[in-house]
N, C-alpha and C. Protein backbone atom coordinates (compact mmCIF):
# COMPACT_ATOMS: atom_id res chain seq x y z
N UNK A 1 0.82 -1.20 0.00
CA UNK A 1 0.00 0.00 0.00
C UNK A 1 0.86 1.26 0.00
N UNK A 2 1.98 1.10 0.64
CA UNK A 2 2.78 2.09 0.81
C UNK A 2 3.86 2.65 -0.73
N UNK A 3 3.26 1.64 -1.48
CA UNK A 3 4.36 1.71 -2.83
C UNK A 3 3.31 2.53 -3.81
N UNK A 4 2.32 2.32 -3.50
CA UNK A 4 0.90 2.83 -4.07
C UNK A 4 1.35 4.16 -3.56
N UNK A 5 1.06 4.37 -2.76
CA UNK A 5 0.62 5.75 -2.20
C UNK A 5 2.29 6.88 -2.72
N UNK A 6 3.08 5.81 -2.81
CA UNK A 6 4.77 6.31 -3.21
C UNK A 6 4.72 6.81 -4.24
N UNK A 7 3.94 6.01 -5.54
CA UNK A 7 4.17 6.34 -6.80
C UNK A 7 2.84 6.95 -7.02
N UNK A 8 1.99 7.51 -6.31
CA UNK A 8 0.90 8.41 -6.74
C UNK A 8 1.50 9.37 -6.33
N UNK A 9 1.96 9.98 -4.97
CA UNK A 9 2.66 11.16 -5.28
C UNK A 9 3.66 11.37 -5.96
N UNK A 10 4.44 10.62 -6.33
CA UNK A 10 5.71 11.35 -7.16
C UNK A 10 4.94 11.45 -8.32
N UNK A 11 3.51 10.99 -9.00
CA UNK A 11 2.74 11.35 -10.15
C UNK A 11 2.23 12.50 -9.99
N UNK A 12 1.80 12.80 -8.74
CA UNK A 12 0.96 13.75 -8.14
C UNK A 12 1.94 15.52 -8.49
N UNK A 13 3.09 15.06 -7.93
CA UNK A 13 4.35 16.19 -7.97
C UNK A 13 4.33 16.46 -8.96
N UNK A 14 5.31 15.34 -10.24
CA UNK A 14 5.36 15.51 -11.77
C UNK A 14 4.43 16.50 -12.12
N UNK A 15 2.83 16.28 -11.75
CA UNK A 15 1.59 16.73 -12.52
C UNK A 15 1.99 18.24 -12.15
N UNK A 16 1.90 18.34 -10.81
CA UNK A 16 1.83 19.70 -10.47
C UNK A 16 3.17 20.77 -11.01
N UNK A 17 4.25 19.73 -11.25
CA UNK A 17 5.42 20.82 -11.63
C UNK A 17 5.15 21.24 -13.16
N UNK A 18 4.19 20.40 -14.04
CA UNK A 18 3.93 20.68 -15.18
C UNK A 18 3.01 22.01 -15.23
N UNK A 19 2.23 21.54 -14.15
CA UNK A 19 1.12 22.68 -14.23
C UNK A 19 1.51 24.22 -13.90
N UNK A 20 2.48 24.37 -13.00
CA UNK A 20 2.94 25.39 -12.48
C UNK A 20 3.80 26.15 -13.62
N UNK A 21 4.40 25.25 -14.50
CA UNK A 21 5.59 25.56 -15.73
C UNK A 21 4.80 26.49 -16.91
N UNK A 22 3.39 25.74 -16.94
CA UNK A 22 2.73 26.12 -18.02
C UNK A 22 1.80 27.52 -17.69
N UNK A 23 1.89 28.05 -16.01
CA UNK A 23 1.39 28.85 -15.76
C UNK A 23 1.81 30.04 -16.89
N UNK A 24 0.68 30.97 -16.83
CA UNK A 24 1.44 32.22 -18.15
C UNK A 24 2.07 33.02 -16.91
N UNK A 25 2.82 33.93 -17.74
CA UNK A 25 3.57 34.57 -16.62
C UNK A 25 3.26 36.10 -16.96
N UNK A 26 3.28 37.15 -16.00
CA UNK A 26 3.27 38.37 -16.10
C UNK A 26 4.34 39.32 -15.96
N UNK A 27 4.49 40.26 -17.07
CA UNK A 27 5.34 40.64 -16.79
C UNK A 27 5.27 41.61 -15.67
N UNK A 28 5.94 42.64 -15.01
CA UNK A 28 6.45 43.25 -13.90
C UNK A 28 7.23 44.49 -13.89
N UNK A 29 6.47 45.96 -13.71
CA UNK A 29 7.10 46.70 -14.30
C UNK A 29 6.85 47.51 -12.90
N UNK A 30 7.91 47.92 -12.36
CA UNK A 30 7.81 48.97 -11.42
C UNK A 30 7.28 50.26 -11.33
N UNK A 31 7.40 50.93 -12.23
CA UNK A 31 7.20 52.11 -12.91
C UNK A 31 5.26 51.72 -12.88
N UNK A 32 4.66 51.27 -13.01
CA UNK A 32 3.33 51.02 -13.26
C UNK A 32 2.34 51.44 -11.65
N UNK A 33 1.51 51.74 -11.80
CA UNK A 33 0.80 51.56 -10.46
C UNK A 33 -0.43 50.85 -11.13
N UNK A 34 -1.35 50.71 -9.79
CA UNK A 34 -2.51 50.42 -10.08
C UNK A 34 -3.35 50.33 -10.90
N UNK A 35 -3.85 52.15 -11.29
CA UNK A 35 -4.34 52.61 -12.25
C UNK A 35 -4.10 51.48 -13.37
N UNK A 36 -2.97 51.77 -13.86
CA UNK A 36 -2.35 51.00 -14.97
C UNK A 36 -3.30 49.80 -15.60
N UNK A 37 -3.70 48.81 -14.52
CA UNK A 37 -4.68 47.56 -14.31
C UNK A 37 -5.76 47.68 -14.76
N UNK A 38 -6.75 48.82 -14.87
CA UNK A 38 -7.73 49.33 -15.23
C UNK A 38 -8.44 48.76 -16.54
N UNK A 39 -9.32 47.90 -16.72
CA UNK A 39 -10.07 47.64 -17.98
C UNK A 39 -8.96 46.05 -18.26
N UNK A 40 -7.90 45.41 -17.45
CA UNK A 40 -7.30 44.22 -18.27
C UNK A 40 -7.98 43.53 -17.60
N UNK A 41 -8.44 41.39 -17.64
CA UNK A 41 -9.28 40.53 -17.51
C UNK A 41 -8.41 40.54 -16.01
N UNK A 42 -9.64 40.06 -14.98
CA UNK A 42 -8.82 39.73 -13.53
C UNK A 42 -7.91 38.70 -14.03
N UNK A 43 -7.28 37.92 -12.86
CA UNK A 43 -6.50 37.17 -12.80
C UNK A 43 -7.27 35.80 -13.21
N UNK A 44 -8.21 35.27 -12.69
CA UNK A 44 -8.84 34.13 -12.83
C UNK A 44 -9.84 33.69 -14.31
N UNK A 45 -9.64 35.16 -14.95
CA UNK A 45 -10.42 35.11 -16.33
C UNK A 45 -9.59 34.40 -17.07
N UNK A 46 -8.47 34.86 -17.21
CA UNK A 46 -7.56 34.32 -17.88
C UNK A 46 -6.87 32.84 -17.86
N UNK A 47 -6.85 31.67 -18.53
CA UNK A 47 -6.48 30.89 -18.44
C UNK A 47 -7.05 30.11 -17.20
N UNK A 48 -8.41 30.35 -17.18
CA UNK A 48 -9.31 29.49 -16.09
C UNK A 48 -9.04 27.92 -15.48
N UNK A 49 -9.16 27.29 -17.00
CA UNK A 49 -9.19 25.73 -16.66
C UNK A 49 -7.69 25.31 -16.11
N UNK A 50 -6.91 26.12 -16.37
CA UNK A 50 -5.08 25.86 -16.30
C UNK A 50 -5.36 26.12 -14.94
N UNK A 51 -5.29 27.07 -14.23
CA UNK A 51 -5.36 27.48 -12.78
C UNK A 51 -5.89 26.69 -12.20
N UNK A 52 -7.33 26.36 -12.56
CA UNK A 52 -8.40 25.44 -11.60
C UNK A 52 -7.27 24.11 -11.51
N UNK A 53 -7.24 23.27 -12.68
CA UNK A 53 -6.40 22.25 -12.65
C UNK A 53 -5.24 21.84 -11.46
N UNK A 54 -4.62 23.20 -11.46
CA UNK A 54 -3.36 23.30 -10.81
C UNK A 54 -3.73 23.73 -9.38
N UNK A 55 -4.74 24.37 -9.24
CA UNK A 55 -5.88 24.23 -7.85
C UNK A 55 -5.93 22.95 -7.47
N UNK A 56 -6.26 22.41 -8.21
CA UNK A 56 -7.21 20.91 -7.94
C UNK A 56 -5.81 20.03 -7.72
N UNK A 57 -4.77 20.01 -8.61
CA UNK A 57 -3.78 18.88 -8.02
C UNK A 57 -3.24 19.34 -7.03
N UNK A 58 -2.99 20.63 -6.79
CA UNK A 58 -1.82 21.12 -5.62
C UNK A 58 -3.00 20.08 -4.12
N UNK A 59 -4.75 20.20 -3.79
CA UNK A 59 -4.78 20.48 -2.69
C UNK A 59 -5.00 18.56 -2.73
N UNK A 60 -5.09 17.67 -4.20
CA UNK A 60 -5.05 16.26 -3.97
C UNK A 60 -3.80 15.62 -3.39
N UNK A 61 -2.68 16.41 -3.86
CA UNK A 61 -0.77 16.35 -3.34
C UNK A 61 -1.16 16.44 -2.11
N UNK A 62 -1.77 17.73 -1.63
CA UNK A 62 -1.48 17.77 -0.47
C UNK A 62 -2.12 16.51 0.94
N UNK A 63 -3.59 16.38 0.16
CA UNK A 63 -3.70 15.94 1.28
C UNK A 63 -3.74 14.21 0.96
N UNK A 64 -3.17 13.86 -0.08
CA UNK A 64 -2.26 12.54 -0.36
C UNK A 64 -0.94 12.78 0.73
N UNK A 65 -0.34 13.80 0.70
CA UNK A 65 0.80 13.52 1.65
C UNK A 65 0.39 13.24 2.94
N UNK A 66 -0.93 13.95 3.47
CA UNK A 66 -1.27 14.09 4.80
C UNK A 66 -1.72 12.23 5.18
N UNK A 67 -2.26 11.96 3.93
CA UNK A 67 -2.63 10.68 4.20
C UNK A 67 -1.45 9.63 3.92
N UNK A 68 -0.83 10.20 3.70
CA UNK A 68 0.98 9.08 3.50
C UNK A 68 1.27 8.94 4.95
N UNK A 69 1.60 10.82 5.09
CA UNK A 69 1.79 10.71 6.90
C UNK A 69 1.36 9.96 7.76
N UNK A 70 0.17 10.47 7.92
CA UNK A 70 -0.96 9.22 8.78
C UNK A 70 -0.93 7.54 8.73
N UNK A 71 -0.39 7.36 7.70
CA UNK A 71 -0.18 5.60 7.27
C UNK A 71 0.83 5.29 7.96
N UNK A 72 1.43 6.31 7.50
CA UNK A 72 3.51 5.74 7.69
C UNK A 72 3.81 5.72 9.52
N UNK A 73 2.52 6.71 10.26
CA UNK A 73 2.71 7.16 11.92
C UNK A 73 1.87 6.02 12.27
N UNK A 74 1.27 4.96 11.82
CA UNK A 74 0.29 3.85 12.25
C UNK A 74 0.53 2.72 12.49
């Protein structure tokens, strides 16, 4: 059970380092304030299903590890 639970997270990780890679990235300009932001899509408009995804594996990782823990302390 414990080889199971071994090789679902290191699948679990893989997934998530893909997902994080493919995040889009923003650029970053100091010079900008707030204002600036005015009229562009929030954060979550953009590239919805990518985010949710990477939502959804980060909190299955997580609480796959919590449940590794709990096995491995039993």
């Amino acid at each position: 059970m414990e080889i199971v639970f071994a090789i679902g997270i290191a699948l679990l990780s893989l997934a998530l380092v893909v997902l994080i890679t493919l995040q889009p990235r923003q650029q970053q300009s100091l010079s900008t304030d707030a204002t600036s932001n005015l009229g562009k899509p929030s954060y979550w408009r953009s590239h919805r299903g990518l985010k949710l995804a990477t939502l959804a594996v980060s909190i299955v990782f997580l609480l796959s590890l919590f449940l590794y823990m709990l096995m491995v302390q039993a």
